[in-house]
Every structure is written in C-alpha cells, then in structure tokens.
C-alpha atoms as a PDB file:
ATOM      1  CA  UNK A   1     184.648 233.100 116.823  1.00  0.00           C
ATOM      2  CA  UNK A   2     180.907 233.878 117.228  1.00  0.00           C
ATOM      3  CA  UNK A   3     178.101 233.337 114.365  1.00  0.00           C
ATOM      4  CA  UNK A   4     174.740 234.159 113.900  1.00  0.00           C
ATOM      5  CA  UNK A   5     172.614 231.095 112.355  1.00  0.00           C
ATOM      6  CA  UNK A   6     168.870 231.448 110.916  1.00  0.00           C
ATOM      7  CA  UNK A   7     169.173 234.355 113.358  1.00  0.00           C
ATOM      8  CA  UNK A   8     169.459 232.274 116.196  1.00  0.00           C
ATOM      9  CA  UNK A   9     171.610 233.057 119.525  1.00  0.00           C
ATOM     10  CA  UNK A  10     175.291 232.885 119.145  1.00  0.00           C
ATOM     11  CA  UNK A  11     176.963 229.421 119.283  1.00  0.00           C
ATOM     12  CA  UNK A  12     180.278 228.562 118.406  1.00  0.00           C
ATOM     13  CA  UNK A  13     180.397 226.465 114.832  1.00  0.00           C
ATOM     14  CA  UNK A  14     183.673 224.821 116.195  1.00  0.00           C
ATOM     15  CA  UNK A  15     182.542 221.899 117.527  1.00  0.00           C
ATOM     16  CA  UNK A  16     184.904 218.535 117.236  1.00  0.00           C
ATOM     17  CA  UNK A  17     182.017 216.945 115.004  1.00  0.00           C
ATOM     18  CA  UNK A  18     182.043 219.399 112.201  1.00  0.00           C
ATOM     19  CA  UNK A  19     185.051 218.556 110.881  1.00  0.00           C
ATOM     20  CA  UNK A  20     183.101 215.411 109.404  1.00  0.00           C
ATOM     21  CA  UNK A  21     180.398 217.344 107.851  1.00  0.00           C
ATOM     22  CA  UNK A  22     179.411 216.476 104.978  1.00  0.00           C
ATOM     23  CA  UNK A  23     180.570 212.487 104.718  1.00  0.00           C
ATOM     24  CA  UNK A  24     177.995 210.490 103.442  1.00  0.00           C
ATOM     25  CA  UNK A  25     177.202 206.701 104.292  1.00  0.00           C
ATOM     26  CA  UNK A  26     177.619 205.401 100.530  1.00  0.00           C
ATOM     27  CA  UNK A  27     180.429 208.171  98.936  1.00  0.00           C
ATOM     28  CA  UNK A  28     182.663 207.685 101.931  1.00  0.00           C
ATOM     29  CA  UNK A  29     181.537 204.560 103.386  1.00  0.00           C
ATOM     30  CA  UNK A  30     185.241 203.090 104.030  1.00  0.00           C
ATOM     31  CA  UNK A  31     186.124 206.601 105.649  1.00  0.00           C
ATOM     32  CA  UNK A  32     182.585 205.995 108.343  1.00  0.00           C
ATOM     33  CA  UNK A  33     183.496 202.147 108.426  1.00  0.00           C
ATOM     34  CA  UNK A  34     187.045 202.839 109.789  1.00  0.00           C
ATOM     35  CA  UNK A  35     185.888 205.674 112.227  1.00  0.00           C
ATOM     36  CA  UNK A  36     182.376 203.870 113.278  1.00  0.00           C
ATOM     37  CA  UNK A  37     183.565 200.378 112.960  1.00  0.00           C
ATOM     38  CA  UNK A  38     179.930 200.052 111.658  1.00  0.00           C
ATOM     39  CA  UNK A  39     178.745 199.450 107.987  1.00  0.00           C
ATOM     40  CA  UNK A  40     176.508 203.151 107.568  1.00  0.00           C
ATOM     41  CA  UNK A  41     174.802 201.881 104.920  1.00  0.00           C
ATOM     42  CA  UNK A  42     173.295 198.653 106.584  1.00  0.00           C
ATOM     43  CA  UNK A  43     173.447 200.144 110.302  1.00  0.00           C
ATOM     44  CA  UNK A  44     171.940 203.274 112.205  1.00  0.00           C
ATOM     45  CA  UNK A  45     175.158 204.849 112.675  1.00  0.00           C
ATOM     46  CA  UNK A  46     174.230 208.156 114.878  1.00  0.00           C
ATOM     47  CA  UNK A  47     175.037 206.762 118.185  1.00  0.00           C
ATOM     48  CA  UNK A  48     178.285 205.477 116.915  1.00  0.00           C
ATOM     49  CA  UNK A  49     179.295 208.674 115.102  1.00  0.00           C
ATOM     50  CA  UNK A  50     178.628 210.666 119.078  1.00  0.00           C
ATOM     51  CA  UNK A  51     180.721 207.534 120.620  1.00  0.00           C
ATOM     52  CA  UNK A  52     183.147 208.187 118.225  1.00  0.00           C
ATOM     53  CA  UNK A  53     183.439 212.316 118.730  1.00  0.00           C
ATOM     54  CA  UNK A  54     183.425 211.827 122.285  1.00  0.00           C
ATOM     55  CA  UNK A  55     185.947 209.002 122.740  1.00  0.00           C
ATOM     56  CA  UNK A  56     188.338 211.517 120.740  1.00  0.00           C
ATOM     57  CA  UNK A  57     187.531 214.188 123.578  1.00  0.00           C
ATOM     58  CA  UNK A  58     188.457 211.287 126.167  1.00  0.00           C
ATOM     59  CA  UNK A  59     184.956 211.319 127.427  1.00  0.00           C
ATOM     60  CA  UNK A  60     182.816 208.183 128.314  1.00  0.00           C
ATOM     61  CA  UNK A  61     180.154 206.494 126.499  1.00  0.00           C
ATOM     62  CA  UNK A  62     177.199 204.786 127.335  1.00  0.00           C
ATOM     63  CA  UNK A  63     177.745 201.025 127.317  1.00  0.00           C
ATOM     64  CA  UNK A  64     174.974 200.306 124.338  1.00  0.00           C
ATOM     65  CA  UNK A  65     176.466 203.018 122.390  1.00  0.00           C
ATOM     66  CA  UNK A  66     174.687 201.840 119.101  1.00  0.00           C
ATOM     67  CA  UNK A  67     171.228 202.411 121.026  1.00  0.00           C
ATOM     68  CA  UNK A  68     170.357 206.201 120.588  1.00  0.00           C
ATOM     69  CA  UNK A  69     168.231 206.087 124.148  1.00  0.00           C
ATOM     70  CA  UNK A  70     171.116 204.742 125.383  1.00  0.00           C
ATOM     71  CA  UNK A  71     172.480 208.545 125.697  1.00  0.00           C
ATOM     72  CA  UNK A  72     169.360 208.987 128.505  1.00  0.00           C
ATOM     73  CA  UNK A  73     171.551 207.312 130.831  1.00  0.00           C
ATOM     74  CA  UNK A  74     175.344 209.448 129.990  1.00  0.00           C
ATOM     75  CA  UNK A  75     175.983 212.634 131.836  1.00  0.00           C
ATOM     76  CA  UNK A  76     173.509 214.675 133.657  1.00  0.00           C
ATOM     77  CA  UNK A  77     170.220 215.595 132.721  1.00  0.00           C
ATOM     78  CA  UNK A  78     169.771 219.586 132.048  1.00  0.00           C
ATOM     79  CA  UNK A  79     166.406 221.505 131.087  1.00  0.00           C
ATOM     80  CA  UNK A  80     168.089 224.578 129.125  1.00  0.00           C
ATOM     81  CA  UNK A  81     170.887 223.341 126.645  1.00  0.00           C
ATOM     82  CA  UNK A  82     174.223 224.332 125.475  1.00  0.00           C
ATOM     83  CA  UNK A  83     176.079 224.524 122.471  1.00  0.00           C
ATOM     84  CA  UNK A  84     177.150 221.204 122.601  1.00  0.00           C
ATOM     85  CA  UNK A  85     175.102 219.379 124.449  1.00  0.00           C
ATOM     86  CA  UNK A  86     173.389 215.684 123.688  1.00  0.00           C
ATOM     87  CA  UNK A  87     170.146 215.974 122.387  1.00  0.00           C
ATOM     88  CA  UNK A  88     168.241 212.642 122.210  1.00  0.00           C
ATOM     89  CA  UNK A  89     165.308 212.120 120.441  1.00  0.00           C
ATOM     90  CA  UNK A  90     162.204 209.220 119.785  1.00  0.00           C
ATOM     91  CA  UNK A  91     161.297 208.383 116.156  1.00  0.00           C
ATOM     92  CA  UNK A  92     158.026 209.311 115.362  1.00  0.00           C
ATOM     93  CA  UNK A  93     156.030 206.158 116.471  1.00  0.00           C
ATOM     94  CA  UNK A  94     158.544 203.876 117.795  1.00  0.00           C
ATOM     95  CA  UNK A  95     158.894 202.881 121.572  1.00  0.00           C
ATOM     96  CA  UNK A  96     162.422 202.133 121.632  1.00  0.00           C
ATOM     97  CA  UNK A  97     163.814 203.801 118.408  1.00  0.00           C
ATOM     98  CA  UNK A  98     165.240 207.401 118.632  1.00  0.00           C
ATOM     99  CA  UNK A  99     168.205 209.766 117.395  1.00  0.00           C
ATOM    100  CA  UNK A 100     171.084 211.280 118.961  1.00  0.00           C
ATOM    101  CA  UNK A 101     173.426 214.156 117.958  1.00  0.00           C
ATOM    102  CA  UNK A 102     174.845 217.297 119.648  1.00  0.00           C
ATOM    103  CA  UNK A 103     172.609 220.592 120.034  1.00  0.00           C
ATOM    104  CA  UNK A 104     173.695 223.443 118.168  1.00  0.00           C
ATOM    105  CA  UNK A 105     170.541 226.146 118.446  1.00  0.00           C
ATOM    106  CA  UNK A 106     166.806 226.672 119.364  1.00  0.00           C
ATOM    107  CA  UNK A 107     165.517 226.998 116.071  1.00  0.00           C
ATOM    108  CA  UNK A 108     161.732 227.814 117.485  1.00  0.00           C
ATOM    109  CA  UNK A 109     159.591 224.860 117.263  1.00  0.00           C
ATOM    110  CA  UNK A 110     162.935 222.589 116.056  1.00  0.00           C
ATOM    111  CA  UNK A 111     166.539 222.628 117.265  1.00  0.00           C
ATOM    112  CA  UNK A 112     169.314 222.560 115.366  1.00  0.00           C
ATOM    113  CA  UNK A 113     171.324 219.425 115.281  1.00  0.00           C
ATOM    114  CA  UNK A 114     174.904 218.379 114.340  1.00  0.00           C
ATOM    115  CA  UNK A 115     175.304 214.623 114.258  1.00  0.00           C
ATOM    116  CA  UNK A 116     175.390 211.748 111.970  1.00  0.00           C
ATOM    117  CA  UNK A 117     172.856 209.446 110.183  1.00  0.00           C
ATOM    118  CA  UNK A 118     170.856 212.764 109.298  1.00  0.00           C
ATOM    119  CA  UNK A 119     170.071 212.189 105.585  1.00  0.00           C
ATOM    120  CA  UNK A 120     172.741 209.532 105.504  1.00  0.00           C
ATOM    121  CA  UNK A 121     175.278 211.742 106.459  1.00  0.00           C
ATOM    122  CA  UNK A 122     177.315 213.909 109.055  1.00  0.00           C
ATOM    123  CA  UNK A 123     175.328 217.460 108.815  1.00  0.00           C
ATOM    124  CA  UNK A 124     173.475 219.527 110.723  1.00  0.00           C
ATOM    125  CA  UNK A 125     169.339 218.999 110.858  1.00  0.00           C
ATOM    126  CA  UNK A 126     166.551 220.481 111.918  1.00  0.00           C
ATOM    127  CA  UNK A 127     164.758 218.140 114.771  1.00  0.00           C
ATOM    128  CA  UNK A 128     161.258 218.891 116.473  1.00  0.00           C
ATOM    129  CA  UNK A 129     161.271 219.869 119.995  1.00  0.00           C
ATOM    130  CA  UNK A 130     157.820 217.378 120.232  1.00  0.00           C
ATOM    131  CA  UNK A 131     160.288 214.452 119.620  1.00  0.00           C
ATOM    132  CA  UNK A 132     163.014 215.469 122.201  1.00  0.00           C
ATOM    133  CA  UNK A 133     163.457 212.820 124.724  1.00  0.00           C
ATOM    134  CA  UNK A 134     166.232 214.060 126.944  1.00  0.00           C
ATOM    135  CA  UNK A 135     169.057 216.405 126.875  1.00  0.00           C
ATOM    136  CA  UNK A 136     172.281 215.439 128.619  1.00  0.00           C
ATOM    137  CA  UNK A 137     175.642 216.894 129.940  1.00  0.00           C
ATOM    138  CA  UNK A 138     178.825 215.693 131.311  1.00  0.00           C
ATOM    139  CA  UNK A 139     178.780 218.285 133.666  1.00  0.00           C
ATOM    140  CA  UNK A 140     177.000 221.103 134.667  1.00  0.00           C
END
C-alpha cells in the first residue's frame, strides 16, 4: 500500500516501528521499560527503541547502542535515502549528543522521522536536514 504524506514521494507507512506509535515515556512507561530495558523517563531512549526494532528484524546493532552516533558506525553509509533507512542526527550545540530514528520522507528543508524519544514518545517528527549527521544502510 502506497501513501502520499505532506505531499511528499510515496513511502510505505508499514514500517516494523509504527506499530509503537504513539507510546509515551510516562503513560506507558512499564510497556518502553520491558521493550527498552531502559527507564524512558530518566534515559534518552531513541537508540534503544532502533536496537530494539532492529533486533526484532534479526539485524545487528551497534555495540554502544544507547549512543545515538553510535549508528555512524552500523551498515553502510548512503547519500540518497530510503524509506527506512537510519537517519542520525547532532543536537543543536552538542559535540557528542545526537538523535537517531528511521527516515520516512524529504520533507524540504526537514525529513520526516519515525523513531522514539521524539516528544517523549514513539511518533514521527520533523528533523532539519542542517542537523543530519549520517545516513546508514544495511545494505545497498
């Protein structure tokens, strides 16, 4: 099945993550806690919540999983990305802080994002392409 977002290009809104959209860190915190084997509301849980979706597809994970940057160093690195893909991005100001979630569209100046930790909970989010770091495939 084929969408349209925001008028963006086709992509595929079945994507093994979005059956968790929608869980927040504090309503469903025993749910995240039991998936993550993190406490969401005391940890930055988006690295954990793509270890977690890709561990399910029997894929690897980085060995700092935790560590968003860590997700520089999984897969291959690709200039144009798929539905799908890891997107990895820094935090505003920080050297060694970032975020990590699986690219849904080109959304123009942002991209469209489907991870978790994005407003303290598994959605999809809007993410500058100024902040992108690195996107990353298993395989090309």
């Amino acid at each position: 099945m084929i969408f349209l977002l925001w008028g963006c290009a086709p992509y595929n809104p079945i994507h093994p993550a979005s059956e968790y959209v929608g869980l927040h860190e504090i309503q469903d915190k025993m749910v995240l806690e039991d998936m993550l084997n993190v406490d969401p509301t005391t940890t930055p849980w988006c690295g954990a919540f793509v270890a977690y979706i890709l561990e399910q597809q029997g894929m690897p994970i980085p060995k700092h999983p935790l560590w968003s940057r860590s997700y520089l160093e999984w897969g291959i690195e690709v200039a144009e990305p798929r539905y799908g893909d890891l997107v990895v991005f820094k935090s505003q100001d920080s050297t060694w802080q970032g975020h990590v979630g699986f690219y849904v569209a080109d959304l123009g100046n942002d991209i469209l994002v489907l991870g978790g930790n994005q407003s303290d909970r598994v959605e999809y989010g809007k993410y500058s392409k100024s902040l992108l770091l690195g996107i990353r495939r298993l395989s090309d």
